[in-house]
N, C-alpha and C. Protein backbone atom coordinates (compact mmCIF):
# COMPACT_ATOMS: atom_id res chain seq x y z
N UNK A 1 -7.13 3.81 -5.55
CA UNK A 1 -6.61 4.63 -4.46
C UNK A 1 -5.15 4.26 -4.20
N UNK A 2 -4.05 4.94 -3.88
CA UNK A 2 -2.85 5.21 -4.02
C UNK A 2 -2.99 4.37 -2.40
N UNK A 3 -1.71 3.87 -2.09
CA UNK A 3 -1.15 3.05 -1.00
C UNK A 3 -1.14 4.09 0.43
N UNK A 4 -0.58 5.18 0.31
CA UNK A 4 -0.60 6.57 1.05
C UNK A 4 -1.88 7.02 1.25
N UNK A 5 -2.64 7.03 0.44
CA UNK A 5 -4.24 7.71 0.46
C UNK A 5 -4.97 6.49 1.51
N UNK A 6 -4.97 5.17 1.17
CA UNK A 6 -5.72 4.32 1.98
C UNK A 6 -5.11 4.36 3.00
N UNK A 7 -3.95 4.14 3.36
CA UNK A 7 -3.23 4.11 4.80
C UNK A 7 -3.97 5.48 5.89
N UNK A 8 -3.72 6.90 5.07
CA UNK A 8 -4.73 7.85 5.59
C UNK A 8 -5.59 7.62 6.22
N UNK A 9 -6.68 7.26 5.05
CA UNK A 9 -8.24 7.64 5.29
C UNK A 9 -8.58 6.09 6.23
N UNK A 10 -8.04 5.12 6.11
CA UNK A 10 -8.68 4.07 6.88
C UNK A 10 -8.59 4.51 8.11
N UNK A 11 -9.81 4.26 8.91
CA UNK A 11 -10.77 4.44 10.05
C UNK A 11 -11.34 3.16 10.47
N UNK A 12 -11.23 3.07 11.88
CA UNK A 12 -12.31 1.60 12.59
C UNK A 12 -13.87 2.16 12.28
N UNK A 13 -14.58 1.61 11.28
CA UNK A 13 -16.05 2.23 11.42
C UNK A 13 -17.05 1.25 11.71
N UNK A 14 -17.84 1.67 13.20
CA UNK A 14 -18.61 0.75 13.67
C UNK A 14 -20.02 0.52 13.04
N UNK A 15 -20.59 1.37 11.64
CA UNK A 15 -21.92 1.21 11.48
C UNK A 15 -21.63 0.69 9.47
N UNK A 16 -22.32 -0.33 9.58
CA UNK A 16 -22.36 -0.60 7.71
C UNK A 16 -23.42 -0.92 7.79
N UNK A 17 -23.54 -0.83 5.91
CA UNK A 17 -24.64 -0.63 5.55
C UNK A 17 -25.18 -2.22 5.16
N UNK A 18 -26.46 -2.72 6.42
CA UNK A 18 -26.60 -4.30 6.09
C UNK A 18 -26.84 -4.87 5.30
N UNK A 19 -27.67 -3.76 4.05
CA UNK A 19 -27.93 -4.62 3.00
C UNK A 19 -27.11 -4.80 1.83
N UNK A 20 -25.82 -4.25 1.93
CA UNK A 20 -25.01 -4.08 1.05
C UNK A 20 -24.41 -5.27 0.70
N UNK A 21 -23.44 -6.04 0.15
CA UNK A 21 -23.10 -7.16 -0.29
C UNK A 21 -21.44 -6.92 -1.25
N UNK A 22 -20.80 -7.46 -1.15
CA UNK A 22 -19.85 -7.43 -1.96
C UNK A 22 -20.39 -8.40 -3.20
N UNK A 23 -19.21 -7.82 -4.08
CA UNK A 23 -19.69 -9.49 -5.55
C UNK A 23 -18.71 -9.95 -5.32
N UNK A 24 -19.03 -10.89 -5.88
CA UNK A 24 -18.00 -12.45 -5.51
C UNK A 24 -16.55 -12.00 -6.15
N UNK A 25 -16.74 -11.00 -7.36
CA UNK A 25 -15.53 -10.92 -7.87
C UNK A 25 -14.54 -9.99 -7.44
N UNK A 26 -15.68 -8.79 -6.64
CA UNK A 26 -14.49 -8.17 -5.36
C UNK A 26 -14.10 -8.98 -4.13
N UNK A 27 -15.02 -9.83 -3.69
CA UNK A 27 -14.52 -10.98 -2.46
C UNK A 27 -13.04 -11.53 -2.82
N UNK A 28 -13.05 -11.85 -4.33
CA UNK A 28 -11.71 -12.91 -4.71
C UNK A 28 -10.71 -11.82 -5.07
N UNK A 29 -11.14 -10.49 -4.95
CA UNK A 29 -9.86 -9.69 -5.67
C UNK A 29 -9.36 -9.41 -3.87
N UNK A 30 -10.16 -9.09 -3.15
CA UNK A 30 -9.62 -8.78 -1.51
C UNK A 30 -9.08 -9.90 -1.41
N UNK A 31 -9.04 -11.05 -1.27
CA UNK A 31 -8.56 -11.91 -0.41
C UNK A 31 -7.21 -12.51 -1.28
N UNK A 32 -7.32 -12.26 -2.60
CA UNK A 32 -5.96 -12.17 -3.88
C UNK A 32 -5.11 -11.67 -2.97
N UNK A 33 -5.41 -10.33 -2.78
CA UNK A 33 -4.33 -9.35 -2.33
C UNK A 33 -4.38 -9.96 -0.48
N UNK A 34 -4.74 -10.19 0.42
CA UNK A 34 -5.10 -10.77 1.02
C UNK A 34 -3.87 -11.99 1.47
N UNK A 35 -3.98 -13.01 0.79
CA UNK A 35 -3.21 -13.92 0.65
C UNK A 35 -1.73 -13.84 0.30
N UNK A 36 -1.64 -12.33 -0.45
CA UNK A 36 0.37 -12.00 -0.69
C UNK A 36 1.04 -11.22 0.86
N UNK A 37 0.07 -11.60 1.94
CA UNK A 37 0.32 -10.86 3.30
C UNK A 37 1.94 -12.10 3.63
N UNK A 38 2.50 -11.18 4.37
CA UNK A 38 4.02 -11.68 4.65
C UNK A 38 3.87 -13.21 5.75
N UNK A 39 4.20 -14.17 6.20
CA UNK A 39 4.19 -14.90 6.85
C UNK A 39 5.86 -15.91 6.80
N UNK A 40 6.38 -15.84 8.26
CA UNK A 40 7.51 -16.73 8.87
C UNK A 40 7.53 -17.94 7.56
N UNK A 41 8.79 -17.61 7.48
CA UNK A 41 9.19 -19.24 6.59
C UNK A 41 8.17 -18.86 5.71
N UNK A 42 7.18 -18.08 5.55
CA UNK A 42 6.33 -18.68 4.24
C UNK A 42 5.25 -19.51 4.30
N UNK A 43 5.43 -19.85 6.01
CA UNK A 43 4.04 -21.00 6.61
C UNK A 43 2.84 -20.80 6.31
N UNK A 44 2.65 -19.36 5.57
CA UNK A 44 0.97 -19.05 5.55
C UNK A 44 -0.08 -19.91 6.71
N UNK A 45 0.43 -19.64 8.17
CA UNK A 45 -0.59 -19.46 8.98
C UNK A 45 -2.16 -19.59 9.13
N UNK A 46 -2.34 -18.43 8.80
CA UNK A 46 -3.11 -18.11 8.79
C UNK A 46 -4.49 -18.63 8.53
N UNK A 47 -5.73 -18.61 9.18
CA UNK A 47 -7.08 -19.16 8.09
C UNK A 47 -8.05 -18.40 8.27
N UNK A 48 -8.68 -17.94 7.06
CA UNK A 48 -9.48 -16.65 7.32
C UNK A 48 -10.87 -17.40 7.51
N UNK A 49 -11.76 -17.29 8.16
CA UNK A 49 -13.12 -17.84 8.53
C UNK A 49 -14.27 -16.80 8.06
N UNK A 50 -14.74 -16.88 6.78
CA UNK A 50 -15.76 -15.96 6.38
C UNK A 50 -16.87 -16.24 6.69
N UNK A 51 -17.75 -15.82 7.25
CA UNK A 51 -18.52 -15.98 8.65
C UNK A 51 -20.15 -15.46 7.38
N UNK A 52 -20.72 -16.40 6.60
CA UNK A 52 -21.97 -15.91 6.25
C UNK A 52 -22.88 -16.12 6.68
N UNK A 53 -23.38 -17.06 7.34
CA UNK A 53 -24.44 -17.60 7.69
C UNK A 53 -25.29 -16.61 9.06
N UNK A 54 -26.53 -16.20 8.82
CA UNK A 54 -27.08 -14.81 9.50
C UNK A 54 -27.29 -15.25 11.28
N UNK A 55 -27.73 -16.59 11.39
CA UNK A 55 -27.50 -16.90 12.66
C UNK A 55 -26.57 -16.97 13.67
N UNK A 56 -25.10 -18.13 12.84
CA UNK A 56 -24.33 -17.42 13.25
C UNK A 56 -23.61 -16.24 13.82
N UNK A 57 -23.46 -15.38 12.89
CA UNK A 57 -23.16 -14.21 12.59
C UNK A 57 -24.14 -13.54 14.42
N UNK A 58 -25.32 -13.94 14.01
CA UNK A 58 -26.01 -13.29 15.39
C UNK A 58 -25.28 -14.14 16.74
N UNK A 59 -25.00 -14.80 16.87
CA UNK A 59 -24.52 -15.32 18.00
C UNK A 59 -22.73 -14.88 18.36
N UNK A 60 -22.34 -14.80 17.49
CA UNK A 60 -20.88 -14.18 17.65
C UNK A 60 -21.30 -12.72 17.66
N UNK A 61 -22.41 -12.18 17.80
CA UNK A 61 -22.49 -10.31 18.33
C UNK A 61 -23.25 -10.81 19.35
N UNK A 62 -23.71 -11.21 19.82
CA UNK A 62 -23.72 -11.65 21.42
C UNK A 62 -22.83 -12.07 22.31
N UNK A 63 -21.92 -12.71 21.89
CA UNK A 63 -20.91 -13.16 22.51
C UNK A 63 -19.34 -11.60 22.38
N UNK A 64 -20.10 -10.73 21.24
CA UNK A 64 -18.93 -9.31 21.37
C UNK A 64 -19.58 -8.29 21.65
N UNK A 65 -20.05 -8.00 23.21
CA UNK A 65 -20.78 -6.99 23.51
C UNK A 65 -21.55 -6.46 22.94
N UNK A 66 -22.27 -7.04 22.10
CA UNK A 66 -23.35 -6.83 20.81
C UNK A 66 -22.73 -5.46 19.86
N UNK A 67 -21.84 -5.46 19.28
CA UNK A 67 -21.51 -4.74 18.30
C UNK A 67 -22.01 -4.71 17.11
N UNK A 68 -22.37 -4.31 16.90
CA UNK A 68 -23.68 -4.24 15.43
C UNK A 68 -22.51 -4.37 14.20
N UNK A 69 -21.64 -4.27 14.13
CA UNK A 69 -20.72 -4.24 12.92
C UNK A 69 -20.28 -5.82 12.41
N UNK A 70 -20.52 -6.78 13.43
CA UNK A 70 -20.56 -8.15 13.20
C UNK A 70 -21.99 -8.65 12.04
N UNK A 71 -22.98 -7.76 12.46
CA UNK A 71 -23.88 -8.43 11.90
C UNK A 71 -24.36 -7.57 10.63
N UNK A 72 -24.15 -6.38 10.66
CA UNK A 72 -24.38 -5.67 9.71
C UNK A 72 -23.00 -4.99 8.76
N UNK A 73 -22.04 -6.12 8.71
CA UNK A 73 -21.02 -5.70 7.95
C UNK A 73 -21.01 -6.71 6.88
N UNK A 74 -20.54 -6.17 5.38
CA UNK A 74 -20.46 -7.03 4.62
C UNK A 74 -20.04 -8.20 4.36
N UNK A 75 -19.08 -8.06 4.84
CA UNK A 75 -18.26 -9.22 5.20
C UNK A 75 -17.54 -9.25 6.39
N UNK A 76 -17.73 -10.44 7.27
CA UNK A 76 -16.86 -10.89 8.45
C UNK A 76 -16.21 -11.49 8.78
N UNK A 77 -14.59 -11.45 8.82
CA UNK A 77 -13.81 -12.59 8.80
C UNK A 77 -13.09 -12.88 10.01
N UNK A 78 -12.97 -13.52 11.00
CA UNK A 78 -12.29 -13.99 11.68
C UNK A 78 -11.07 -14.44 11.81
N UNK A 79 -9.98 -14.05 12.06
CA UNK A 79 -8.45 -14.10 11.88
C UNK A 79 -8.14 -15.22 12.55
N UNK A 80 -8.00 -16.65 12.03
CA UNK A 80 -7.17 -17.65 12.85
C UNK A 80 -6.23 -18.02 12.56
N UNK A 81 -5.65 -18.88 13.28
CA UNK A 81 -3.95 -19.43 12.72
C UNK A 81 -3.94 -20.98 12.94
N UNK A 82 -3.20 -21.59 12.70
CA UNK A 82 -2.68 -22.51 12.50
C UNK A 82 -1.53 -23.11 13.11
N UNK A 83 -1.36 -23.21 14.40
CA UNK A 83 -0.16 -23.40 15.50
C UNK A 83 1.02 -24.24 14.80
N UNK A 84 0.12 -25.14 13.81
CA UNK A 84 1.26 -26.46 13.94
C UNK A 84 1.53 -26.52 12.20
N UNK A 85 1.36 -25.26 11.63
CA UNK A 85 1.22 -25.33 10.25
C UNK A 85 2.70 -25.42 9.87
N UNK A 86 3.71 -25.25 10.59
CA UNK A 86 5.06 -25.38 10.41
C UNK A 86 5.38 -26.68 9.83
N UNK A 87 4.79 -27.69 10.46
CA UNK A 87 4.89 -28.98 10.66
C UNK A 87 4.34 -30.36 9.74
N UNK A 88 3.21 -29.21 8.78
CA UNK A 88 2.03 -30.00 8.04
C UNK A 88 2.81 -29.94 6.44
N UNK A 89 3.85 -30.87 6.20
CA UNK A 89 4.22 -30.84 5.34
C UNK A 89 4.99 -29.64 4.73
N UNK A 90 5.62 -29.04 5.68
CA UNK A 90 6.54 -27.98 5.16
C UNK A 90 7.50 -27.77 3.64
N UNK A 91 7.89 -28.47 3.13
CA UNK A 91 8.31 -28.69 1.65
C UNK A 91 7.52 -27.95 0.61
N UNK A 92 6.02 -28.20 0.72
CA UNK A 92 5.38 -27.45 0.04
C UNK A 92 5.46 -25.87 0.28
N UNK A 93 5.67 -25.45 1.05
CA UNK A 93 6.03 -23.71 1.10
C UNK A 93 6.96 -23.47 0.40
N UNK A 94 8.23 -24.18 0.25
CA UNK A 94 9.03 -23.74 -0.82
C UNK A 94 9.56 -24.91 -1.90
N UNK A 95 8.35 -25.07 -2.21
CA UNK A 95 8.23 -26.02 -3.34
C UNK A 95 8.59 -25.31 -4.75
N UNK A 96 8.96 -24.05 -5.34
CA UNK A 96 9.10 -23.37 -6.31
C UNK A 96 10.39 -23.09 -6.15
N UNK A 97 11.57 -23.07 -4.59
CA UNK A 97 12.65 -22.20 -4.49
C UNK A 97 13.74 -23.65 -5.34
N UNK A 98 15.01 -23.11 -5.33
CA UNK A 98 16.02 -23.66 -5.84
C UNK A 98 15.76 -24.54 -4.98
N UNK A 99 16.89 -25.94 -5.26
CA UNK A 99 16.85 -27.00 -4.44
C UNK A 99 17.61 -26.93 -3.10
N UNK A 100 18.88 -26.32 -3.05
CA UNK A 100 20.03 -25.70 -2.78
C UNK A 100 18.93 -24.64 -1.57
N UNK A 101 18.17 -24.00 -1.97
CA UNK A 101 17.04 -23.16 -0.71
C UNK A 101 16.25 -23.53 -0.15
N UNK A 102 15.60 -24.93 -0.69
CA UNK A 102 14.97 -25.72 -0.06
C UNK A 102 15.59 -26.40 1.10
N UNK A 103 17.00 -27.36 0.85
CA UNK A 103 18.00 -27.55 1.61
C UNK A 103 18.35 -26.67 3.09
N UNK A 104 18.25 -25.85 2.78
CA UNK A 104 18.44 -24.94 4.34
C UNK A 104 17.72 -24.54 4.78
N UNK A 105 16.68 -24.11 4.10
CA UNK A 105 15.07 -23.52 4.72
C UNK A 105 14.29 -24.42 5.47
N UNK A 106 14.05 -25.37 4.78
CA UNK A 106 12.76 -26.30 5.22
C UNK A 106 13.43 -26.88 6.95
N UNK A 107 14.66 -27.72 6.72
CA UNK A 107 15.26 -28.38 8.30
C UNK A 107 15.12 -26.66 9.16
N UNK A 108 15.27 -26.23 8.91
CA UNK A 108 15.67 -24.40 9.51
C UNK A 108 14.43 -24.14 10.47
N UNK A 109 13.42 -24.37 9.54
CA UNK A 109 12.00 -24.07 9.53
C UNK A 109 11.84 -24.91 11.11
N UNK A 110 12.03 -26.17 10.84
CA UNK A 110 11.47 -27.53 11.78
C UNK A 110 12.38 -26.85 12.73
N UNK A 111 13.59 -26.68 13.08
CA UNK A 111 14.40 -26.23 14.02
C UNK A 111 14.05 -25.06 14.50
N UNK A 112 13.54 -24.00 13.96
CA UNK A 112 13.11 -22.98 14.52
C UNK A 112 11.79 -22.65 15.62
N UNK A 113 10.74 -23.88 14.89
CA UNK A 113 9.53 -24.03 15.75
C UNK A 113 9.27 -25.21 16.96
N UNK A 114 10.14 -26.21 16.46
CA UNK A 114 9.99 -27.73 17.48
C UNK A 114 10.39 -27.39 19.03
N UNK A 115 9.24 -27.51 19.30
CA UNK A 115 9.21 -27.37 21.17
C UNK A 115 9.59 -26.06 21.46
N UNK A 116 8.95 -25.22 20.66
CA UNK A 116 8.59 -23.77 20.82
C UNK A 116 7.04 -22.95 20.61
N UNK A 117 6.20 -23.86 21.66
CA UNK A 117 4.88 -23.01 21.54
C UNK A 117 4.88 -21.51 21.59
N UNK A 118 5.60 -20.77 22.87
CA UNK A 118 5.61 -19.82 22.74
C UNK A 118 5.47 -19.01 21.13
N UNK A 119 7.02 -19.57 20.35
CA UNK A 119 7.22 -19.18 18.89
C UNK A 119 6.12 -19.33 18.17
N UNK A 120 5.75 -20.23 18.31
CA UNK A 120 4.42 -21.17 17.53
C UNK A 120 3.19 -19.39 17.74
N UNK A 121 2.58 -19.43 18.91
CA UNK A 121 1.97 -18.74 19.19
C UNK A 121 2.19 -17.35 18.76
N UNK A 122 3.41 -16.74 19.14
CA UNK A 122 4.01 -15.17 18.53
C UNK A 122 4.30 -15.03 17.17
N UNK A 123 4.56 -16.18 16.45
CA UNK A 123 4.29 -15.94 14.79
C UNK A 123 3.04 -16.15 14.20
N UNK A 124 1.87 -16.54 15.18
CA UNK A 124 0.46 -16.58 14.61
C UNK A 124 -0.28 -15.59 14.49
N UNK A 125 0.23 -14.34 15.52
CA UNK A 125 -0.71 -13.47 15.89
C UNK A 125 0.06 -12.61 14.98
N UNK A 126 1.33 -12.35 14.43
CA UNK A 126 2.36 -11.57 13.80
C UNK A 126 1.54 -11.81 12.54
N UNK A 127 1.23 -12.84 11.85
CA UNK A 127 1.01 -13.23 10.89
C UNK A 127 -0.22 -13.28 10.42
N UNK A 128 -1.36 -13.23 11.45
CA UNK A 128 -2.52 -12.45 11.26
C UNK A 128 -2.64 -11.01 11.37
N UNK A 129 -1.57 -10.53 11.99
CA UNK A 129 -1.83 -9.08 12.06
C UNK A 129 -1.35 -8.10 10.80
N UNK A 130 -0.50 -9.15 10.37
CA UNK A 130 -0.05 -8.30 9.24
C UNK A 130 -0.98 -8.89 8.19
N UNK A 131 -1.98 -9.52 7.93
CA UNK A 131 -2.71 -10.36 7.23
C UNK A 131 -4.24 -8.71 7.44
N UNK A 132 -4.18 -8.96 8.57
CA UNK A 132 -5.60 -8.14 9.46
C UNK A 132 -4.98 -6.62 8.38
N UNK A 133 -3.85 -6.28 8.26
CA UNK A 133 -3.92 -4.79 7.83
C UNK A 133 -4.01 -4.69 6.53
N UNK A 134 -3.51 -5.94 6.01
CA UNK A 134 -3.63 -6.16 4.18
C UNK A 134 -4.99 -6.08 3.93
N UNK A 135 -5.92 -6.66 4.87
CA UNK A 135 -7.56 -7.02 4.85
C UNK A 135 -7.80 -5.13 4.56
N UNK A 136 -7.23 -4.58 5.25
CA UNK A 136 -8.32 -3.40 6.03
C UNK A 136 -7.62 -2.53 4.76
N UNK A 137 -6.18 -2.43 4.46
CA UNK A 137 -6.03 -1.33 3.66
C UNK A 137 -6.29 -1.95 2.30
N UNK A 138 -6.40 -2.96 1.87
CA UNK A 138 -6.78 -3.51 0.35
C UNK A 138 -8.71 -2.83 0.02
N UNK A 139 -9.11 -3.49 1.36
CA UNK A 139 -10.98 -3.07 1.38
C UNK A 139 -10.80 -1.16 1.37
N UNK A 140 -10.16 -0.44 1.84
CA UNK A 140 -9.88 1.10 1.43
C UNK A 140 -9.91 1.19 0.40
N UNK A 141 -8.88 0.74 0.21
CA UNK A 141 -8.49 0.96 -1.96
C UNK A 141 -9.55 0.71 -2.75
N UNK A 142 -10.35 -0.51 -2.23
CA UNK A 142 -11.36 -0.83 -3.21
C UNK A 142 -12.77 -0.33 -3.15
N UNK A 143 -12.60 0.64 -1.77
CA UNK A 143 -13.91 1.87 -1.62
C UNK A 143 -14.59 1.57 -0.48
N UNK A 144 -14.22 0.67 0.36
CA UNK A 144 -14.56 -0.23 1.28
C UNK A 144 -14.08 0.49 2.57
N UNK A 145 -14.82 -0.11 3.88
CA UNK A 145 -14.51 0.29 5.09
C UNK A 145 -14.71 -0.48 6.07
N UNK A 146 -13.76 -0.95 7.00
CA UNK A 146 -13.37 -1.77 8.06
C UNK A 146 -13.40 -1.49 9.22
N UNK A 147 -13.16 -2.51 10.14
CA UNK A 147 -13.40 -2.31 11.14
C UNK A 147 -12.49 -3.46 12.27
N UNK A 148 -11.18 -3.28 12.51
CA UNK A 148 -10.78 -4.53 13.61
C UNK A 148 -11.33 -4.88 14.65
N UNK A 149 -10.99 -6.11 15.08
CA UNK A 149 -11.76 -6.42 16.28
C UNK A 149 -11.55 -7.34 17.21
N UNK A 150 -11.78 -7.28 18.82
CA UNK A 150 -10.80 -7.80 19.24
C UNK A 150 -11.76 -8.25 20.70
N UNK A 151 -12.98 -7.44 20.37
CA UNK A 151 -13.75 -6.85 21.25
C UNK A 151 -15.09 -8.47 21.79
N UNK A 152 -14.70 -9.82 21.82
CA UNK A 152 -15.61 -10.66 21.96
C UNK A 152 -14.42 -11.85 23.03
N UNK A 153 -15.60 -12.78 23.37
CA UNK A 153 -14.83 -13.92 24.38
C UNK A 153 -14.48 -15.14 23.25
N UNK A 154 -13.12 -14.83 23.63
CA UNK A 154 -12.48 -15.34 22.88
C UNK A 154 -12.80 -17.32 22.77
N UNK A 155 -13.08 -18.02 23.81
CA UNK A 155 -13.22 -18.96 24.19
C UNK A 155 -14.53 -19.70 23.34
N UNK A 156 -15.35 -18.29 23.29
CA UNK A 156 -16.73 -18.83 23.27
C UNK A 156 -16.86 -18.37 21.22
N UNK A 157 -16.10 -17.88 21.04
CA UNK A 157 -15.85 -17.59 19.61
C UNK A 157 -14.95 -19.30 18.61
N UNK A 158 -14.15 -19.79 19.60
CA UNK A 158 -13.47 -20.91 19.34
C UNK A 158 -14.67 -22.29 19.31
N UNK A 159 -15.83 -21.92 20.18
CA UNK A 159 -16.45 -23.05 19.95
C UNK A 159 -17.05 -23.01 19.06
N UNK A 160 -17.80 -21.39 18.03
CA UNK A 160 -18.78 -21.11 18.01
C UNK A 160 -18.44 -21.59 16.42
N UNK A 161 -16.56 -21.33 16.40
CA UNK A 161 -16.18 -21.89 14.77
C UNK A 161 -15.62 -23.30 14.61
N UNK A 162 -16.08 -23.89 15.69
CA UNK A 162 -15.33 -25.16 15.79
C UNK A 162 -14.20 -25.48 15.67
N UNK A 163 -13.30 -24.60 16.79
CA UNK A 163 -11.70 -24.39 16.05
C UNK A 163 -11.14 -25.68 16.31
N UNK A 164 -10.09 -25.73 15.91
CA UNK A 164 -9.48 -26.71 15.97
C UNK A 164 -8.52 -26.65 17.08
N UNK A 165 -8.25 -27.68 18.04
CA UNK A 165 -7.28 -27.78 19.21
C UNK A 165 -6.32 -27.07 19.25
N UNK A 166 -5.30 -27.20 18.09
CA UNK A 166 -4.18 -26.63 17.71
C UNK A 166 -4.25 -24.99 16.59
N UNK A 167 -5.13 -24.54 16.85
CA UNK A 167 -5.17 -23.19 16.15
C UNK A 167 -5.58 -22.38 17.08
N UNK A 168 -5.46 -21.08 17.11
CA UNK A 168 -6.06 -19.99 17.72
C UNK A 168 -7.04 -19.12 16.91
N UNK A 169 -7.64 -18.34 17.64
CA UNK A 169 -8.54 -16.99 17.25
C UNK A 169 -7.45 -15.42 17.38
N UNK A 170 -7.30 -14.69 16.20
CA UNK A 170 -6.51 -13.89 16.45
C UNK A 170 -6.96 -12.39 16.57
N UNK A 171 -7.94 -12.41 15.99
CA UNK A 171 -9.05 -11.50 15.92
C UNK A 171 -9.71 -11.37 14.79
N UNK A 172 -10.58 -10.52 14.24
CA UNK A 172 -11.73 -10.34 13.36
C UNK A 172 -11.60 -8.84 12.71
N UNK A 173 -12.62 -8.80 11.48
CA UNK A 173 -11.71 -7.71 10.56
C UNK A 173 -13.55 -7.88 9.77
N UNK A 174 -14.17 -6.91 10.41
CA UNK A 174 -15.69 -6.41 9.58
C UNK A 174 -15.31 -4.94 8.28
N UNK A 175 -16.24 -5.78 7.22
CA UNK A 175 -16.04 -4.73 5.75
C UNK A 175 -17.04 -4.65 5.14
N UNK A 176 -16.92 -3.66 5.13
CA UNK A 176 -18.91 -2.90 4.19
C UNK A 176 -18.94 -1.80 3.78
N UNK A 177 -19.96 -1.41 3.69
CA UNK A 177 -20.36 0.02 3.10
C UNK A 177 -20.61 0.60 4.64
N UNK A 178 -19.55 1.80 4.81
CA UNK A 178 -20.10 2.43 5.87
C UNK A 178 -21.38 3.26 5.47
N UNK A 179 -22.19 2.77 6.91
CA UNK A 179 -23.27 4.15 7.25
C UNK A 179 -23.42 5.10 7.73
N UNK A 180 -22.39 5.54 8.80
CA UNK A 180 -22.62 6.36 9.99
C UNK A 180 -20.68 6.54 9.96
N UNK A 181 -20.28 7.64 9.64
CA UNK A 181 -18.97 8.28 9.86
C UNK A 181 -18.36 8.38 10.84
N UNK A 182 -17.49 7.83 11.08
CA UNK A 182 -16.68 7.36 12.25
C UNK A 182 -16.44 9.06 12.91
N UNK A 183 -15.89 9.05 14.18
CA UNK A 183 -16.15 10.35 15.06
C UNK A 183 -14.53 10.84 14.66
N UNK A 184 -13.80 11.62 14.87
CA UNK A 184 -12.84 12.46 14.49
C UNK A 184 -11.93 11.26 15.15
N UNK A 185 -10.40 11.61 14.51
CA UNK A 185 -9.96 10.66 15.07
C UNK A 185 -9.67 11.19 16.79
N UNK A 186 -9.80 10.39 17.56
CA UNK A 186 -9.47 10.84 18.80
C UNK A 186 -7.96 11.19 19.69
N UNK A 187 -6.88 11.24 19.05
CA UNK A 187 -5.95 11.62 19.60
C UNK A 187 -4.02 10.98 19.08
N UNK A 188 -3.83 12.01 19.01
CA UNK A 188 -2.24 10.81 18.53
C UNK A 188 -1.13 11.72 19.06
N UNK A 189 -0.53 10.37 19.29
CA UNK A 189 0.80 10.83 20.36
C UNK A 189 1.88 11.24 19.11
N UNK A 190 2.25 11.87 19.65
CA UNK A 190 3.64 12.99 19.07
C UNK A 190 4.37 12.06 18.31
N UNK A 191 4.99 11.72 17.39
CA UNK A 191 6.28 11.20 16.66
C UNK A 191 7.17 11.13 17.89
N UNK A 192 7.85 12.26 18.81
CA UNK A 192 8.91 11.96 19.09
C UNK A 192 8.73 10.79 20.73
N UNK A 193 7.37 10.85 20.77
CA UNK A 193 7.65 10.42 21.70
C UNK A 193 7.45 8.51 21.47
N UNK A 194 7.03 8.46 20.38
CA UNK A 194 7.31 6.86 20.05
C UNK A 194 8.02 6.75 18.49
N UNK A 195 8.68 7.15 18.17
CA UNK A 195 9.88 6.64 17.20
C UNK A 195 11.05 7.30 17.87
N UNK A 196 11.74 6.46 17.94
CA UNK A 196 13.18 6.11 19.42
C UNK A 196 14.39 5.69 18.00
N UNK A 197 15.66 6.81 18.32
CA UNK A 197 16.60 6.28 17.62
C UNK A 197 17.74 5.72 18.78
N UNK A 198 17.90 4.01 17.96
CA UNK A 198 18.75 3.23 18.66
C UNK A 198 18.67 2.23 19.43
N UNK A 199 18.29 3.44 20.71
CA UNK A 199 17.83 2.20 21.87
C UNK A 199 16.72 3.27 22.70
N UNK A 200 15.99 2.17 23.41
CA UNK A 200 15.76 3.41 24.65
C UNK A 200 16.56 4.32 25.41
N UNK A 201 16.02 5.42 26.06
CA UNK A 201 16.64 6.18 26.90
C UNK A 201 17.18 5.54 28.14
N UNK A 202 18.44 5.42 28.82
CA UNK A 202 19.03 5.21 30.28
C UNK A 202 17.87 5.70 31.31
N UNK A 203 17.36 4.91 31.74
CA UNK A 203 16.66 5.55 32.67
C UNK A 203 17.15 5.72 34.43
């Protein structure tokens, strides 16, 4: 499927088919493509939490207004990050660049994030989100159908994966065989009124 065609047709679809299963060798081709998602400095953030285990799985759709797409989706991944991944040996992110790029990048890197949670925090969720759309339009292409998600307590999802102090939950990204065809899309605002040349309007 062409890059244009999946961007299209992808839809949030709340019903898959439970007994369906990916093979291991489409699991590693999604998350291939998956893993070339853009991330700050190159920090790769991100940690995807593939959620198999059926109990589990039942207790995190209790804790998300019981959405059936948690438990009956092929795969469920949970979008987390990594707050302090800036910090965990940074060299290795650009361990391949010239030396000369290493030189300005890496101190750059440490200077850009040190005693900036805020930053810390707004490049995690940036970096899952653009991670979350690689998930959803790669599973299109490959015949697949998704579902974001955002829709559970967040608190009680952090215990449920044993997060770690310093990481967050960014949201979740269900993929399967749809069953039940998502409803028309429900509504979209005009082009002109959200693509703005310049600046905003003087109000």
């Amino acid at each position: 499927m062409e890059t244009a065609e999946a961007i299209r047709t992808r839809r949030a679809v709340k019903r898959f088919d439970p007994e369906h299963r990916l093979t291991d060798a489409e699991e590693k081709e999604l998350f291939d493509l998956v893993l070339q998602s853009p991330t700050a400095f190159n920090i790769q953030n991100w940690r995807f939490v593939v959620v198999r285990d059926p109990e589990l799985r039942q207790q995190i759709r209790e804790i998300a207004w019981d959405q059936p797409q948690v438990t009956e989706s092929s795969l469920f991944v949970v979008l987390c990050a990594d707050l302090k991944a800036w910090a965990r040996e940074p060299q290795r992110y650009w361990v391949n660049a010239p030396k000369e790029v290493q030189d300005i990048i890496v101190p750059g890197l440490q200077q850009y994030y040190t005693g900036q949670p805020r930053v810390e925090r707004d490049e995690a969720h940036r970096s899952c989100g653009m991670a979350g759309q690689t998930l959803m339009l790669a599973a299109k292409a490959m015949g697949y159908d998704s579902c974001p998600m955002d829709g559970f307590d967040y608190a009680a999802m952090g215990r449920l994966l044993n997060l770690p102090d310093d990481h967050i939950v960014s949201f979740a990204v269900a993929v399967g065989r749809q069953a039940q065809a998502p409803w028309p899309r429900p509504g979209q605002l005009p082009a002109e009124e959200v693509i703005l040349t310049d600046r905003f309007p003087a109000t």
